[in-house]
N, C-alpha and C. Protein backbone atom coordinates (compact mmCIF):
# COMPACT_ATOMS: atom_id res chain seq x y z
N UNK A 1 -28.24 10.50 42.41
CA UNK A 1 -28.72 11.37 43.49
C UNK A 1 -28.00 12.72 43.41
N UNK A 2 -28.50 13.98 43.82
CA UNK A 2 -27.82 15.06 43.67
C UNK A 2 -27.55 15.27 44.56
N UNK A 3 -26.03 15.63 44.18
CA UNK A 3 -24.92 16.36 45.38
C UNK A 3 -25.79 17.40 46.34
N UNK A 4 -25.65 18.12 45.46
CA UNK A 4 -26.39 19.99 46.17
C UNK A 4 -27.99 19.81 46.09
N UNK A 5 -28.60 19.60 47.26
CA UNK A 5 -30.35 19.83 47.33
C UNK A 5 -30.45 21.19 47.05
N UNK A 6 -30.03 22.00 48.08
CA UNK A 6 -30.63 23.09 48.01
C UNK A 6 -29.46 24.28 48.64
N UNK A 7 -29.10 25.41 48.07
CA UNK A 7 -28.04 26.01 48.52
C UNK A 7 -28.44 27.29 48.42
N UNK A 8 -28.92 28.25 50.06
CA UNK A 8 -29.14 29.25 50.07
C UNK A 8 -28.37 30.40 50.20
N UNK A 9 -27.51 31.43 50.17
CA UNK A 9 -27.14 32.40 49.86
C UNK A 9 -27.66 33.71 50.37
N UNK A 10 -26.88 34.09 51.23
CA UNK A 10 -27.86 35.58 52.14
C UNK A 10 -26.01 36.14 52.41
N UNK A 11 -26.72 37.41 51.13
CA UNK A 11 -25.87 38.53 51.37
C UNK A 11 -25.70 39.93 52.00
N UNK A 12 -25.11 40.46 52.13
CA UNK A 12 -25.14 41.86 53.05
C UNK A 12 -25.56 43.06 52.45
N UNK A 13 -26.11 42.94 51.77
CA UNK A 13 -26.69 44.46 50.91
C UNK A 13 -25.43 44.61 49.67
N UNK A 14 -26.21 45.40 48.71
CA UNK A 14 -25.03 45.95 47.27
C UNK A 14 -24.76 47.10 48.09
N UNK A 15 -22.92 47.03 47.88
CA UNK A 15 -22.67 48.36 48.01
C UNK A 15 -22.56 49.37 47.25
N UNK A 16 -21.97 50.47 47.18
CA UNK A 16 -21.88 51.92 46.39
C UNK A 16 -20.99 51.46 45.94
N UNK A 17 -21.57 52.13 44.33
CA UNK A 17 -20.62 52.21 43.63
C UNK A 17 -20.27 53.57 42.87
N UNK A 18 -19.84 54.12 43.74
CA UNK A 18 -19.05 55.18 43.72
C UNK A 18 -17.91 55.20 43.43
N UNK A 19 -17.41 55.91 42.32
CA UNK A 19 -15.87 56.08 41.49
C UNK A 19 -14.98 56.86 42.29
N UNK A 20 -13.83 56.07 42.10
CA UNK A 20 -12.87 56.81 43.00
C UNK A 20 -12.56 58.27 42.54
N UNK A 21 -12.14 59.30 43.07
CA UNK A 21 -11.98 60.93 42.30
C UNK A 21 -10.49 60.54 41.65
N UNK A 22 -9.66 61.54 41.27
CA UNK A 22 -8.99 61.36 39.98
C UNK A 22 -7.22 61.20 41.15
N UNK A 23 -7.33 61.75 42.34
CA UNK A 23 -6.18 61.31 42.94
C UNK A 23 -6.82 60.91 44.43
N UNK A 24 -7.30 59.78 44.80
CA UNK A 24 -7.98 59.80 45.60
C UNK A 24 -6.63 59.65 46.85
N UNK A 25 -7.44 59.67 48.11
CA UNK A 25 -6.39 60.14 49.58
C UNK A 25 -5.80 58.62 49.70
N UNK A 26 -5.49 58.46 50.78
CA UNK A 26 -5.09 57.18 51.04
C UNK A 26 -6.49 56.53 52.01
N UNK A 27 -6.93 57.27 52.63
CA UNK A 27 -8.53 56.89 53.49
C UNK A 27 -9.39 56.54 52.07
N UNK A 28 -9.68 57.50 50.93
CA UNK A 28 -10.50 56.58 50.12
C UNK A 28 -10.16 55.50 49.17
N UNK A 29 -8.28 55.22 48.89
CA UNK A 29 -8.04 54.13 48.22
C UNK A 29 -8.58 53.23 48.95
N UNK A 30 -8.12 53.43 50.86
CA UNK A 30 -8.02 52.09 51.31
C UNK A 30 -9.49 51.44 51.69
N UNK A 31 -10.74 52.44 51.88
CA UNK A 31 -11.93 52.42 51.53
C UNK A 31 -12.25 51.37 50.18
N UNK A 32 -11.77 51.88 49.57
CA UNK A 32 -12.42 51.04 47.90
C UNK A 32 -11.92 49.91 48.15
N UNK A 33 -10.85 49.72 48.35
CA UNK A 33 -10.13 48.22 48.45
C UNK A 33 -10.51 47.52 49.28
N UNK A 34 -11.00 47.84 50.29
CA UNK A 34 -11.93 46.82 51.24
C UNK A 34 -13.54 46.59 50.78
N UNK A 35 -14.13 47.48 50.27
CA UNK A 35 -15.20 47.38 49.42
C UNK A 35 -14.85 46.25 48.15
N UNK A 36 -13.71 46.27 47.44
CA UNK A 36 -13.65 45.19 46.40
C UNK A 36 -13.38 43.95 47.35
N UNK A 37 -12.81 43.89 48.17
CA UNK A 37 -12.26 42.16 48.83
C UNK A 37 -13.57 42.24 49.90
N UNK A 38 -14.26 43.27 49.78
CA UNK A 38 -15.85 42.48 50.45
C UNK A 38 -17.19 42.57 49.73
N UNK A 39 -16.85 42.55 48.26
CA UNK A 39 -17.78 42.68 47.46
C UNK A 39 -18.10 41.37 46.59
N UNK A 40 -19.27 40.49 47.54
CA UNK A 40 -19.58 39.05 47.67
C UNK A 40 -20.54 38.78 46.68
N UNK A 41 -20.98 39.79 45.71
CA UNK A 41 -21.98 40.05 45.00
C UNK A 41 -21.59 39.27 43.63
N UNK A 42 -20.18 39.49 43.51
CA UNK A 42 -19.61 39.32 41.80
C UNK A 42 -19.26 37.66 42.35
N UNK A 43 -18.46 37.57 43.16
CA UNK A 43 -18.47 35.92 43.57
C UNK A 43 -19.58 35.09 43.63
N UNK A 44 -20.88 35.86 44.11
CA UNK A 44 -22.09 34.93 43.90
C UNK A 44 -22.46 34.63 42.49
N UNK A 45 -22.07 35.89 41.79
CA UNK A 45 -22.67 35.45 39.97
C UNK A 45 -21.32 34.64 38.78
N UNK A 46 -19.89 34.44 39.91
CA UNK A 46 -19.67 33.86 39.41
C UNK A 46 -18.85 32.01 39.87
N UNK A 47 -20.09 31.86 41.01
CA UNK A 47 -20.55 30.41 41.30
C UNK A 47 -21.84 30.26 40.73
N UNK A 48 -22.66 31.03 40.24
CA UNK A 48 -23.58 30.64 39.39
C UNK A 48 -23.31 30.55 37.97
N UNK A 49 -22.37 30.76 37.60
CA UNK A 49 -21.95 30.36 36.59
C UNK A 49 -21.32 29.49 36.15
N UNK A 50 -20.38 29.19 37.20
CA UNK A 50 -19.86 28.09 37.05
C UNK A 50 -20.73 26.59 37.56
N UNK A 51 -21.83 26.55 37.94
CA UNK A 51 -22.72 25.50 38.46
C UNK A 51 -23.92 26.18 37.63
N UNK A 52 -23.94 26.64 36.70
CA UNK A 52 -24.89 26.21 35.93
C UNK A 52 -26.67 24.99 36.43
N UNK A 53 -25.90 24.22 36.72
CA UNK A 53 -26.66 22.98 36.56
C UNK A 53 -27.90 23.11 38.03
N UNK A 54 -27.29 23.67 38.85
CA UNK A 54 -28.01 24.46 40.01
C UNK A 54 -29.44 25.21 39.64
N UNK A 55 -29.64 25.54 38.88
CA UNK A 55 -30.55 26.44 38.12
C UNK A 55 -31.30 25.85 36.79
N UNK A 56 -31.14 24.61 36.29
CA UNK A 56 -31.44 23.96 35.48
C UNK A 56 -32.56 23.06 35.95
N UNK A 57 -34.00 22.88 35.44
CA UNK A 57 -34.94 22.15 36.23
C UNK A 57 -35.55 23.05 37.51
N UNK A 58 -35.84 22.29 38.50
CA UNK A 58 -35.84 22.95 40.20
C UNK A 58 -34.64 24.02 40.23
N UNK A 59 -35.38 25.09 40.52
CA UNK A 59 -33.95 25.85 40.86
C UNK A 59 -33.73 24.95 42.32
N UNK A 60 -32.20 24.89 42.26
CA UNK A 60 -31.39 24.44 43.83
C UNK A 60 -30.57 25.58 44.35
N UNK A 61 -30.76 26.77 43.84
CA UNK A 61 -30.14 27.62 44.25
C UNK A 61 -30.72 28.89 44.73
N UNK A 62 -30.46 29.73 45.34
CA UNK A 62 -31.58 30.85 46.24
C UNK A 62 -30.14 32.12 46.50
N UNK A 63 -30.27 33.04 45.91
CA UNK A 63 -29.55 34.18 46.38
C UNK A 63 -30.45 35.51 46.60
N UNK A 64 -30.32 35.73 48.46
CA UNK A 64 -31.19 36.90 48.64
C UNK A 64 -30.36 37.82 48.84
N UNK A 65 -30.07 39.22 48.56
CA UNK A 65 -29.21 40.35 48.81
C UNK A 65 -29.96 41.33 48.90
N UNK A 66 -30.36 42.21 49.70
CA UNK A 66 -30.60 44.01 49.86
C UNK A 66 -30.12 44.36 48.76
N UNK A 67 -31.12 44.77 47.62
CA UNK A 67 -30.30 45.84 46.53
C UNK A 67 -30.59 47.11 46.85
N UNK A 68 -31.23 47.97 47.74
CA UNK A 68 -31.17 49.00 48.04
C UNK A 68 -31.41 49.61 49.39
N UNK A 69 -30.72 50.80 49.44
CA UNK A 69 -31.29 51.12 51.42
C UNK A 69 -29.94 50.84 52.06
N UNK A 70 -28.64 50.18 51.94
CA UNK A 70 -27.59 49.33 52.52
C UNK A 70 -26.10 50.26 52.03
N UNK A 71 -26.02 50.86 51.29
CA UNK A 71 -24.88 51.27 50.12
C UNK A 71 -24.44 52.31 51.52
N UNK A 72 -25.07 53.45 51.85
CA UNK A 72 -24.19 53.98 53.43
C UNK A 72 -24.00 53.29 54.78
N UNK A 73 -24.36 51.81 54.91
CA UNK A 73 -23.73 50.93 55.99
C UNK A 73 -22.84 50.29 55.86
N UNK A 74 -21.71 50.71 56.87
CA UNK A 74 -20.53 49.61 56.48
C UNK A 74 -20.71 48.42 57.16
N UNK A 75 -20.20 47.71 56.81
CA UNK A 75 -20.06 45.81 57.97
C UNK A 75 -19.52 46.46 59.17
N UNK A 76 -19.28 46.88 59.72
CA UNK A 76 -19.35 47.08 60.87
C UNK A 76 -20.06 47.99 61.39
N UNK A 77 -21.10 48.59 60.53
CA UNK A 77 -22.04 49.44 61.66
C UNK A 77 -23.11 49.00 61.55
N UNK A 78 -22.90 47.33 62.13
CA UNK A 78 -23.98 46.15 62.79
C UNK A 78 -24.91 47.55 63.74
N UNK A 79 -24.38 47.72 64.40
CA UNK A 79 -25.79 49.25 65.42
C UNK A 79 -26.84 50.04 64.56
N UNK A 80 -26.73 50.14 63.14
CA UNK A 80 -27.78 50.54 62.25
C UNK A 80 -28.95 49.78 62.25
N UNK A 81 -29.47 49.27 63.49
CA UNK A 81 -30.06 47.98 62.82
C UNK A 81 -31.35 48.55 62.45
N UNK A 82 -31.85 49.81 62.93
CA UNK A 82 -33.04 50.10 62.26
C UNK A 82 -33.02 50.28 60.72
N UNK A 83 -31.81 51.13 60.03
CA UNK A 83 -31.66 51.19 58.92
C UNK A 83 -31.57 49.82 57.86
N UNK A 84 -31.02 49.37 58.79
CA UNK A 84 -30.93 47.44 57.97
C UNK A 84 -32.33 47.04 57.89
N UNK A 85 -32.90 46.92 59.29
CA UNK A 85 -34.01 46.37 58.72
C UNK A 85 -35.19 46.68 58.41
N UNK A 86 -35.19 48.39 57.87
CA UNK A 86 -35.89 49.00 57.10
C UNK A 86 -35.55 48.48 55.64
N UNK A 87 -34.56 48.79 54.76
CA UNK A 87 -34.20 48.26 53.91
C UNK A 87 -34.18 47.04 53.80
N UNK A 88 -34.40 45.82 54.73
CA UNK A 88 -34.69 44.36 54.81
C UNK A 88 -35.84 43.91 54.55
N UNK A 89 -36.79 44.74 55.16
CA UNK A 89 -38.26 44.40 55.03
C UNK A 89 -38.77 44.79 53.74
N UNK A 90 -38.57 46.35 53.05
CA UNK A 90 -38.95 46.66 51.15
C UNK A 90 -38.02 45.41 50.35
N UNK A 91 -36.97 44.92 50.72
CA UNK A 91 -36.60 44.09 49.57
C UNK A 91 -37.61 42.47 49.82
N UNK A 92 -37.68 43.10 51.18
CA UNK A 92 -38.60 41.22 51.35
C UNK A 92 -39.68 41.46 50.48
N UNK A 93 -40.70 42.77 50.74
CA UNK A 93 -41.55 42.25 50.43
C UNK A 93 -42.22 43.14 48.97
N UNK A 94 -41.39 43.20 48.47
CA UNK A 94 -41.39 43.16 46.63
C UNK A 94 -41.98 42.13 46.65
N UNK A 95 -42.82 42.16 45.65
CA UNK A 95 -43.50 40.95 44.81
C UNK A 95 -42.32 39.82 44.27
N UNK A 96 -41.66 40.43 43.43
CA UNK A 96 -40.68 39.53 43.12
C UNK A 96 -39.99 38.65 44.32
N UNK A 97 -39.62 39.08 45.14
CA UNK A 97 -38.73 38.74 46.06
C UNK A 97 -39.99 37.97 46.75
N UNK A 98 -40.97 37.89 47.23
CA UNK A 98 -42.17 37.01 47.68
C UNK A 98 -42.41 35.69 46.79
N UNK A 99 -42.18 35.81 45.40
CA UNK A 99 -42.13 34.67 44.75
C UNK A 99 -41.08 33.74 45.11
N UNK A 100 -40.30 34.53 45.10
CA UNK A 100 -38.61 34.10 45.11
C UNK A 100 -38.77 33.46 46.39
N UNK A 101 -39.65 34.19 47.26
CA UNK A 101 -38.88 33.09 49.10
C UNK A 101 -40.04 32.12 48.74
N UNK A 102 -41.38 32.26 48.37
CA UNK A 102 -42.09 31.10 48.20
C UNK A 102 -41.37 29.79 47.49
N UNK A 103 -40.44 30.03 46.41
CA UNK A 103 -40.24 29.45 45.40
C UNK A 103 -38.96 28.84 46.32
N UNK A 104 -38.41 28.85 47.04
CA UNK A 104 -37.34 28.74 48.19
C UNK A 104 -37.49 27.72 49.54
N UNK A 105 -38.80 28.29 50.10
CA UNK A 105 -39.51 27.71 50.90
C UNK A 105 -40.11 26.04 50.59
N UNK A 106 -40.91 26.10 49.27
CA UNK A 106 -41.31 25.01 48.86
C UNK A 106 -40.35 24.37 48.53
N UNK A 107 -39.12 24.39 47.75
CA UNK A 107 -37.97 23.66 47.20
C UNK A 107 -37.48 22.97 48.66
N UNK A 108 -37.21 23.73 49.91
CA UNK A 108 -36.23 23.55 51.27
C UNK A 108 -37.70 22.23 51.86
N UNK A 109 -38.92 22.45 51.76
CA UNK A 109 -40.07 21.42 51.96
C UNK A 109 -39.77 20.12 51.31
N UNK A 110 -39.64 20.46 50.44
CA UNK A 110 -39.31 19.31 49.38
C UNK A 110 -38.56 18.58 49.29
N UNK A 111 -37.26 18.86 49.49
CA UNK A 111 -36.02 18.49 49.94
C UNK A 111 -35.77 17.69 51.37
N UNK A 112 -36.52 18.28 52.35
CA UNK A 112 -36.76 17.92 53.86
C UNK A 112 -37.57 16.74 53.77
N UNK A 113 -38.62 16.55 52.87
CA UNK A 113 -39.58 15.50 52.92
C UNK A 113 -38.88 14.07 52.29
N UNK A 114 -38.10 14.76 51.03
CA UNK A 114 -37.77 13.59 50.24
C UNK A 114 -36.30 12.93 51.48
N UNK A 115 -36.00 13.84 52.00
CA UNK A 115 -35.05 13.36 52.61
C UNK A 115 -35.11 12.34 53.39
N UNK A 116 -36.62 12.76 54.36
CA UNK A 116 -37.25 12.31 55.83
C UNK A 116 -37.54 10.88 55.08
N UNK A 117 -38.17 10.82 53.84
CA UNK A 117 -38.50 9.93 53.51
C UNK A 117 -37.63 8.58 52.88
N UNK A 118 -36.65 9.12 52.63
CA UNK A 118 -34.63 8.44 52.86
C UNK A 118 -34.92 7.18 53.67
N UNK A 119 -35.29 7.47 54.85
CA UNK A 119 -34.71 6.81 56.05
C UNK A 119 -35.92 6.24 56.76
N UNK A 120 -36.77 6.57 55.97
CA UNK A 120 -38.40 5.72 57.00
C UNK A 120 -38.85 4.52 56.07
């Protein structure tokens, strides 16, 4: 029986990646450095790497992230919410990304049924 059915993944938008200037202040070191210890993007590709097997067959795995529209909101300016979910709605509804939640949707069905069906 498999451990992991189904493991979804909802990230906060890619941020900027903008290079630090050549002596940056102490406001933009300490900027970048909170951008790297909240940059959840490289940790997601490397639990997919290491679980491999997640992605093998049925995908069991689902990672949705904002790749664009998000890079001037910080985590705490939750009050953007028009800007969020302007940029929420073009990444939804890419074609790609429509396959992707279909392909998501049916797997989380599937999973729910075989489950329901566990115990009846």
């Amino acid at each position: 029986m498999e451990k992991h059915k189904c493991i979804v993944s909802i990230g906060t938008g890619s941020s900027s990646t903008e290079p630090l200037q050549k002596n940056p202040s102490v406001l933009e070191l300490s900027k970048a450095l909170v951008a790297l210890t909240t940059e959840t993007e490289k940790t997601a590709e490397t639990f997919v790497k290491q679980h491999r097997g997640l992605n093998t067959g049925p995908r069991r795995y689902f990672r949705f992230n904002v790749e664009q529209g998000l890079q001037s909101v910080d985590l705490a300016e939750y009050q953007k919410v028009n800007v969020i979910a302007d940029a929420t709605q073009n990444y939804m509804t890419a074609q790609r990304q429509k396959e992707f939640v279909a392909e998501c949707v049916a797997n989380l069905k599937h999973r729910e049924c075989m489950y329901m069906e566990d115990f009846s």
